[in-house]
Protein backbone atom coordinates (compact mmCIF):
# COMPACT_ATOMS: atom_id res chain seq x y z
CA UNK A 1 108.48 -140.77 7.94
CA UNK A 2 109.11 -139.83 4.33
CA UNK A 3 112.02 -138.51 2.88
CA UNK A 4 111.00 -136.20 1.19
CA UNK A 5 109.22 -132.53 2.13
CA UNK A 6 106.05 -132.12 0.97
CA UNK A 7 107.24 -129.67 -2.02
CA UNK A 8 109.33 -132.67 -3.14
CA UNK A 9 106.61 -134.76 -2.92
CA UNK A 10 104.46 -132.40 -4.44
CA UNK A 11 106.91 -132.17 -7.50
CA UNK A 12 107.28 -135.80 -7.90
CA UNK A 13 103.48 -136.05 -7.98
CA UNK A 14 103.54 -133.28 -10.48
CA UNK A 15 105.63 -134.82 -12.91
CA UNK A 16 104.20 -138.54 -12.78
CA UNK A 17 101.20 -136.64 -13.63
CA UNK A 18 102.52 -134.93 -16.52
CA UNK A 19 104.37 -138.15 -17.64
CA UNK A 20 100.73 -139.70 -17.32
CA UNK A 21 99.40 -136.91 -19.36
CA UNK A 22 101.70 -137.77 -22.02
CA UNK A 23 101.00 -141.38 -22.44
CA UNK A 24 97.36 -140.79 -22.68
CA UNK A 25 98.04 -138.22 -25.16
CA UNK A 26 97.17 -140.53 -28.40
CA UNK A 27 94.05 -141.73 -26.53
CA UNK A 28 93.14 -138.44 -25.37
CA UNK A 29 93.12 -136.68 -29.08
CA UNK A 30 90.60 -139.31 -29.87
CA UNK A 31 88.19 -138.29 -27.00
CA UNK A 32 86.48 -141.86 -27.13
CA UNK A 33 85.38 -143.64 -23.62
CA UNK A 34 86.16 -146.93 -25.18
CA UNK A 35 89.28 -146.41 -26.04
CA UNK A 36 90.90 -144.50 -23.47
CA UNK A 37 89.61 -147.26 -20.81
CA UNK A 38 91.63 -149.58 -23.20
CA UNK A 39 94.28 -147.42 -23.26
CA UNK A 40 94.61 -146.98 -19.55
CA UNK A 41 93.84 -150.99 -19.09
CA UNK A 42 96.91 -151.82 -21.90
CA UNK A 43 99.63 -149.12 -20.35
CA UNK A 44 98.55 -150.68 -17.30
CA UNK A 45 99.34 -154.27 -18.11
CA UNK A 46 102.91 -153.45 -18.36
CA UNK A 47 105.42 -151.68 -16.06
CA UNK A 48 102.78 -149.13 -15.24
CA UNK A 49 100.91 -150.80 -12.83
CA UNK A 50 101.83 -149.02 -9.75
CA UNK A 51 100.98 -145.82 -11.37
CA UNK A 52 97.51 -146.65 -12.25
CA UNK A 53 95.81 -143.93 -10.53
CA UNK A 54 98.00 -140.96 -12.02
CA UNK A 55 96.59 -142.32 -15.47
CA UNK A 56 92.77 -141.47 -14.26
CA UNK A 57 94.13 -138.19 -12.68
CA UNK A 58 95.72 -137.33 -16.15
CA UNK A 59 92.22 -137.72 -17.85
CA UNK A 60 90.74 -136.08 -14.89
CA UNK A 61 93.26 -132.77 -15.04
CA UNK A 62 93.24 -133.11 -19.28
CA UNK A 63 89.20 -131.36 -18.76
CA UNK A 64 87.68 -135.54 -18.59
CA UNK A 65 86.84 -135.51 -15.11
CA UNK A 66 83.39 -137.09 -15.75
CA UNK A 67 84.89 -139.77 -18.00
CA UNK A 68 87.38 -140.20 -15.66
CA UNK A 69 84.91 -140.91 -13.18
CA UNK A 70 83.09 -143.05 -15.07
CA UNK A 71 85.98 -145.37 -15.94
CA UNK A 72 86.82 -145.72 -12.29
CA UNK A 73 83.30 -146.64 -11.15
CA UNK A 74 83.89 -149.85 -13.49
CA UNK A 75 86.83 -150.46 -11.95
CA UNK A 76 85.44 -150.14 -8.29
CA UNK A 77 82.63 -152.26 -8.68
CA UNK A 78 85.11 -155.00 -9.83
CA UNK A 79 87.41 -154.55 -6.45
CA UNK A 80 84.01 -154.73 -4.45
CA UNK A 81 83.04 -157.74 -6.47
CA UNK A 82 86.24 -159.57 -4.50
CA UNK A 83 86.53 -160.97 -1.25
CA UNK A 84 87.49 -157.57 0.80
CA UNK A 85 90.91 -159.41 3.03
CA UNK A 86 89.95 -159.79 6.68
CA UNK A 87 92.95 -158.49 8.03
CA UNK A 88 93.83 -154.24 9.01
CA UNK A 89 95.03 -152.44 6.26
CA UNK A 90 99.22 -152.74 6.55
CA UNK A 91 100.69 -149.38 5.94
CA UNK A 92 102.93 -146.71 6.88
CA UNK A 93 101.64 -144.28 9.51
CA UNK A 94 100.78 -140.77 7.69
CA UNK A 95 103.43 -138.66 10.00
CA UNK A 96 102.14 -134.84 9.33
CA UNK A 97 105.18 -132.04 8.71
CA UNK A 98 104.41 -130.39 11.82
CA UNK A 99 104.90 -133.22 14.25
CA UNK A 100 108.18 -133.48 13.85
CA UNK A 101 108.86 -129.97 15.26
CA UNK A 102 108.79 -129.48 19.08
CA UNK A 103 106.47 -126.79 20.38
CA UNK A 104 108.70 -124.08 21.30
CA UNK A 105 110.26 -124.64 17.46
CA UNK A 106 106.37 -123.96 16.44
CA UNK A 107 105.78 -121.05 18.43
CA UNK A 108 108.81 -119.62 17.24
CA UNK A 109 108.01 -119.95 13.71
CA UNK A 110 104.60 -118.73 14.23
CA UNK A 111 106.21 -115.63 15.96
CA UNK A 112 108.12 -114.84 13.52
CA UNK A 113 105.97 -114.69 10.66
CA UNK A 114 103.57 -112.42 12.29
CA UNK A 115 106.17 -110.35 13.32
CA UNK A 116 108.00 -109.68 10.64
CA UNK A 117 104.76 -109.13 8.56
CA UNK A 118 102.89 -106.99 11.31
CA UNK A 119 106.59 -104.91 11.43
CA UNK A 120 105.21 -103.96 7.82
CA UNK A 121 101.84 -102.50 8.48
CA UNK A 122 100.38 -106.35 7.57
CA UNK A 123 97.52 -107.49 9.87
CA UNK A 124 98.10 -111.37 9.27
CA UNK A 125 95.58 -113.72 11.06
CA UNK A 126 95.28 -117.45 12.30
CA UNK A 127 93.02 -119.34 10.36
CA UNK A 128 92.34 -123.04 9.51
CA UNK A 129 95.08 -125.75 11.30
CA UNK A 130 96.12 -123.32 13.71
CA UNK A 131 92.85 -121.27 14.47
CA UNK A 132 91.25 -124.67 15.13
CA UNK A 133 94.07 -125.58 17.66
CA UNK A 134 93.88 -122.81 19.20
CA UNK A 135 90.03 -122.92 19.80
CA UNK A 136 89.27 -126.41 20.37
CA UNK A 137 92.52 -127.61 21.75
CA UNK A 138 94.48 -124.09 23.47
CA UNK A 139 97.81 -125.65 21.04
CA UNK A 140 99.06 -126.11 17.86
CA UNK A 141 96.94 -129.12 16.08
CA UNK A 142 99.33 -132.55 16.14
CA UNK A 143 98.24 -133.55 13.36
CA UNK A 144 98.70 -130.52 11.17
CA UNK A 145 100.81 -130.00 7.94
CA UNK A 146 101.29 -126.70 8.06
CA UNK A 147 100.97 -123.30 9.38
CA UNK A 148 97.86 -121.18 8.04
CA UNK A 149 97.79 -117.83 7.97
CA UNK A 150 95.24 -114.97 6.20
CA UNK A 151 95.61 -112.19 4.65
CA UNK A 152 92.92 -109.80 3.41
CA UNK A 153 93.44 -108.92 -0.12
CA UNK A 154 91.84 -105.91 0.18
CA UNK A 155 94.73 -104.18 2.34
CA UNK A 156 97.97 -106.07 1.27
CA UNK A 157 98.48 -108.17 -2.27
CA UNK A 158 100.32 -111.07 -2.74
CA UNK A 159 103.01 -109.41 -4.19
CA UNK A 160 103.63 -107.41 -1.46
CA UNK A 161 103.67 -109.90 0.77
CA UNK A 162 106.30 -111.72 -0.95
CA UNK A 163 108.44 -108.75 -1.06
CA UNK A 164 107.91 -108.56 2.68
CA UNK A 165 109.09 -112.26 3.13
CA UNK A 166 111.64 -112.83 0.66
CA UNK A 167 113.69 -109.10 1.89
CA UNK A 168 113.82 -111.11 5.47
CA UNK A 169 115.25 -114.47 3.46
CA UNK A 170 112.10 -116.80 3.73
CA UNK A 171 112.70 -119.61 1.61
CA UNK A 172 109.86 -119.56 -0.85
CA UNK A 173 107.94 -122.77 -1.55
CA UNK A 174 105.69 -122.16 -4.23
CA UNK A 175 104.24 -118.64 -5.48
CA UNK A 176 101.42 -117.85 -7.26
CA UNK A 177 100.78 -114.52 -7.93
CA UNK A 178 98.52 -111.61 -8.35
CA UNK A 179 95.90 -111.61 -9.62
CA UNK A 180 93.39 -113.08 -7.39
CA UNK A 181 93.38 -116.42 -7.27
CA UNK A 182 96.89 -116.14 -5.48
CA UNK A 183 98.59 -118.04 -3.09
CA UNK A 184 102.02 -118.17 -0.84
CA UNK A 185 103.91 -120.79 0.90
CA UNK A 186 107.17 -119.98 2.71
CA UNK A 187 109.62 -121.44 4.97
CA UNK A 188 110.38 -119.92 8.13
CA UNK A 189 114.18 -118.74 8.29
CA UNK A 190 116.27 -120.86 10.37
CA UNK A 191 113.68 -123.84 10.38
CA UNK A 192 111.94 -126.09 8.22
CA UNK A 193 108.50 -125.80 9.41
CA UNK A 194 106.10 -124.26 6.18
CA UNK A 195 103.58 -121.42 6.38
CA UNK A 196 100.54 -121.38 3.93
CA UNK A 197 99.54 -117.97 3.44
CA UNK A 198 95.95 -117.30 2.53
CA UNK A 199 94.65 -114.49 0.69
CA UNK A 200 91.36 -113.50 1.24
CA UNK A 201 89.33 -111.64 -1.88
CA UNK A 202 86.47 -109.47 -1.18
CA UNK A 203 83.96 -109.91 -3.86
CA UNK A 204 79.98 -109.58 -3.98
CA UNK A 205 79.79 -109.08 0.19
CA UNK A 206 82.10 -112.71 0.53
CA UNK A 207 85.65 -113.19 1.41
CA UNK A 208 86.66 -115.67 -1.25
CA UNK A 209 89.51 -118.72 -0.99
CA UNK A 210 89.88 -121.70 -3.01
CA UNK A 211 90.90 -124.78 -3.45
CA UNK A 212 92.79 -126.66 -6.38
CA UNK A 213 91.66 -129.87 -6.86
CA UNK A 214 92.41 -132.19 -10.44
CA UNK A 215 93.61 -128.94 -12.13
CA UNK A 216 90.24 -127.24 -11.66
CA UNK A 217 89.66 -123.81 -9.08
CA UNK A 218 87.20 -124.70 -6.87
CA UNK A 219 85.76 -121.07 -5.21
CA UNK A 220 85.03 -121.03 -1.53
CA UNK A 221 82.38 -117.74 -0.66
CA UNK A 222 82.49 -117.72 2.89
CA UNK A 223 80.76 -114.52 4.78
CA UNK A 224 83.28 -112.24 5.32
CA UNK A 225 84.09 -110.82 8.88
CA UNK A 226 86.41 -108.69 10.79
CA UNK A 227 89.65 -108.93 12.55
CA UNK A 228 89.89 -108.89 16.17
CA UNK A 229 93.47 -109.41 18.59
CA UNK A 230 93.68 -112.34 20.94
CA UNK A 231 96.10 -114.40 22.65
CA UNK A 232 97.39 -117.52 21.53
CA UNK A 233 100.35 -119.57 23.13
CA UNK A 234 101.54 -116.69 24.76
CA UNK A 235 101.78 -114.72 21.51
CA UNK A 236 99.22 -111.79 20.53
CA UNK A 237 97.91 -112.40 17.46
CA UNK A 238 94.78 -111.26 14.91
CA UNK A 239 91.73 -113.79 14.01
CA UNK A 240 88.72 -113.77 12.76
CA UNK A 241 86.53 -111.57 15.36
CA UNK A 242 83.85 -114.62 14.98
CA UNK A 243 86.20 -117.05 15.53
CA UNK A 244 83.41 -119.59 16.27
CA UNK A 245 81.19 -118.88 13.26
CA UNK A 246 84.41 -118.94 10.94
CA UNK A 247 85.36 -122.32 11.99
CA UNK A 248 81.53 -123.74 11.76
CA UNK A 249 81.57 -122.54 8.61
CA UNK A 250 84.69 -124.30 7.34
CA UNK A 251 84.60 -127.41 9.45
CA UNK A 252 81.11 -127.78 10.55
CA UNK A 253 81.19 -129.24 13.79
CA UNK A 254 84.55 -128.02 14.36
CA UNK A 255 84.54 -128.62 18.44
CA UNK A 256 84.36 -132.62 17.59
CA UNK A 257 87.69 -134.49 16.52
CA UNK A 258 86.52 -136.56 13.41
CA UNK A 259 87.75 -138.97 12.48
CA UNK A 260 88.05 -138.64 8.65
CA UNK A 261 89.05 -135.18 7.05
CA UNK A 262 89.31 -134.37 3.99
CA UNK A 263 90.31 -130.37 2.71
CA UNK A 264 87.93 -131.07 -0.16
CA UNK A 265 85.21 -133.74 0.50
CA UNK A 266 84.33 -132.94 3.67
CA UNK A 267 84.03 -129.49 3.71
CA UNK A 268 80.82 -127.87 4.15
CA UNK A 269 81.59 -124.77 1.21
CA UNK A 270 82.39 -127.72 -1.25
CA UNK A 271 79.98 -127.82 -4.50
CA UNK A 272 79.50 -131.38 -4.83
CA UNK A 273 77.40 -130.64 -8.10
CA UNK A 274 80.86 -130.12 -9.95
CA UNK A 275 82.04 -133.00 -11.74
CA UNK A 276 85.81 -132.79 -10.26
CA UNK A 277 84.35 -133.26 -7.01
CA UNK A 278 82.43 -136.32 -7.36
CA UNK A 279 86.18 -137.73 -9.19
CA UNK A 280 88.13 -136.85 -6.22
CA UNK A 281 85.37 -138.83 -4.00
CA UNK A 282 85.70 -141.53 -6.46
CA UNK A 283 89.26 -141.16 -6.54
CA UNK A 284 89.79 -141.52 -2.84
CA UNK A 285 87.51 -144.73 -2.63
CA UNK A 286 89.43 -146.14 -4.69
CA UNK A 287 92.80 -145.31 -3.29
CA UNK A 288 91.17 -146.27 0.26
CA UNK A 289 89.87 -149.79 -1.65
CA UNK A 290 93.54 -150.34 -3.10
CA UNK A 291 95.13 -150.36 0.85
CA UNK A 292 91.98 -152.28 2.25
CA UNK A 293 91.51 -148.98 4.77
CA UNK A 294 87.71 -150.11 5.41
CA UNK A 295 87.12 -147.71 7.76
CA UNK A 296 87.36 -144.36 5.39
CA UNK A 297 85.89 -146.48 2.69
CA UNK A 298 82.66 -146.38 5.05
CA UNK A 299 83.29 -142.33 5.35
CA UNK A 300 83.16 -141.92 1.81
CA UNK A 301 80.51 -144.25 0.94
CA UNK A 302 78.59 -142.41 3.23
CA UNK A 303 79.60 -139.24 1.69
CA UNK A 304 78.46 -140.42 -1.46
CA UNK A 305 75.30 -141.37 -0.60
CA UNK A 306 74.29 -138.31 1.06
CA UNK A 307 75.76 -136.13 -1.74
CA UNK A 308 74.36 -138.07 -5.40
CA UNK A 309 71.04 -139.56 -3.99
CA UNK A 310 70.18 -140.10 -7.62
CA UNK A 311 72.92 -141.80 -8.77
CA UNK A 312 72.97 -145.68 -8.72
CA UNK A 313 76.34 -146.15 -8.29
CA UNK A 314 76.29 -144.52 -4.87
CA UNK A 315 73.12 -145.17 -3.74
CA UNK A 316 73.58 -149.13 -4.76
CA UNK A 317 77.17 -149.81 -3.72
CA UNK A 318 78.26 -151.75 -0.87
CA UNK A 319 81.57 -153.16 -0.35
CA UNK A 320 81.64 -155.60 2.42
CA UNK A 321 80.53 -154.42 5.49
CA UNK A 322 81.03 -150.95 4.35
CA UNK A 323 77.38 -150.23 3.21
């Protein structure tokens, strides 16, 4: 298990990123291909080594996805050029944030939240992690990170929701406030478990949410719906009335455990057209390349293929028995 939360982590990401930002900063004033994959390839050859990918993330976040993309397919075709090792991938086990609580600490927490925010005329709803749990599995998901729940824009803003929270001495997270896109994370008094609060914008007939991925907003229109009360876990709480059709939406087939997820690359509102996407696919194969984990190398090969079927580096790759 790390040790660190995952707003530590997410902060020491953050500023390897911006230190990577900063040593590509000569390279990236020139705007050249060339040199900035001799740039990367030179800072590289020195103490940097471990940090390789946060150099292509700088260039991808710094408005160069496509270049950054491009550099990395380079790269990728040399790892697939090698013998792939025989052997499992040796790593840690990914432990998620929430498995480390017991149940009753979850359903506390979850209790809690709505609550305090219901107490305030709030209509909070499950969504995501937990709505998925609750509908496939009757429980929290194991294998969650946090606890999601909605709130329509349209009735309460984010601001007001944070007032709500941080009067009752939630510990905030990371705020980012009206207006729309906006976003909440709190932690739940007396715990450590974290709840990501979704705000849900009504615009053109949709209920909007997005997703940040390599510094870019990526807009998710899914059909908007109403609220209905059920019981979860012995707690009554409000989801979407089409709880089903919600989750189909957002997961596809959500009543099937898969065995790859990904919050961007396998979700069925992504754009794959946009050129972030397309980096963070070839991002992920080659983090997945880097710790020999064949198996999600064949996920996102396939994901590839089925997503560019015009591009040769997709549609040609194959990397072992991963084809």
């Amino acid at each position: 298990m790390s040790i660190l939360t995952p707003t530590q982590h997410l902060a020491l990401t953050k500023l390897a990123l911006k230190g990577s930002q900063s040593l590509l900063a000569p390279a990236l004033w020139l705007k050249h291909p060339g040199v900035l994959r001799w740039y990367i390839h030179l800072l590289q050859g020195f103490s940097y080594r471990k940090l390789s990918h946060f150099f292509y993330d700088a260039l991808a976040t710094s408005g160069h996805p496509e270049t950054a993309r491009d550099l990395l397919f380079v790269h990728i075709k040399h790892m697939a050029s090698q013998p792939r090792p025989a052997s499992a991938a040796v790593h840690k086990p990914y432990t998620p944030p929430l498995a480390q609580f017991t149940h009753a600490e979850k359903k506390h927490a979850l209790t809690k939240v709505l609550a305090d925010l219901e107490s305030q005329g709030a209509r909070p709803f499950l969504c995501f992690g937990v709505l998925l749990g609750f509908m496939r599995e009757g429980d929290f998901m194991k294998h969650d990170a946090d606890l999601d729940i909605g709130i329509l824009l349209r009735e309460h803003s984010c601001a007001q929701i944070h007032a709500i929270l941080k009067e009752q001495d939630y510990y905030i997270e990371s705020y980012q406030p009206d207006p729309w896109p906006c976003r909440l994370k709190v932690t739940v008094p007396g715990t450590e478990i974290p709840v990501d609060i979704i705000f849900f914008n009504p615009a053109g007939g949709k209920l909007q949410t997005f997703a940040e991925c390599f510094g870019q907003v990526l807009i998710r229109n899914r059909t908007a719906f109403e609220l209905a009360r059920a019981e979860f876990q012995g707690i009554t709480a409000w989801i979407p009335a089409d709880p089903e059709a919600f989750l189909t939406e957002n997961y596809r087939d959500w009543r099937q455990k898969s065995d790859y997820h990904h919050w961007v690359l396998t979700s069925p509102l992504t754009d794959f057209n946009q050129p972030v996407v397309e980096y963070c696919l070839t991002r992920e194969l080659a983090y997945s390349l880097y710790r020999n984990r064949m198996h999600t190398v064949t996920r996102l090969l396939e994901i590839g293929k089925r997503n560019y079927p015009a591009s040769q580096f997709w549609q040609e790759l194959t990397i072992g028995c991963a084809s």
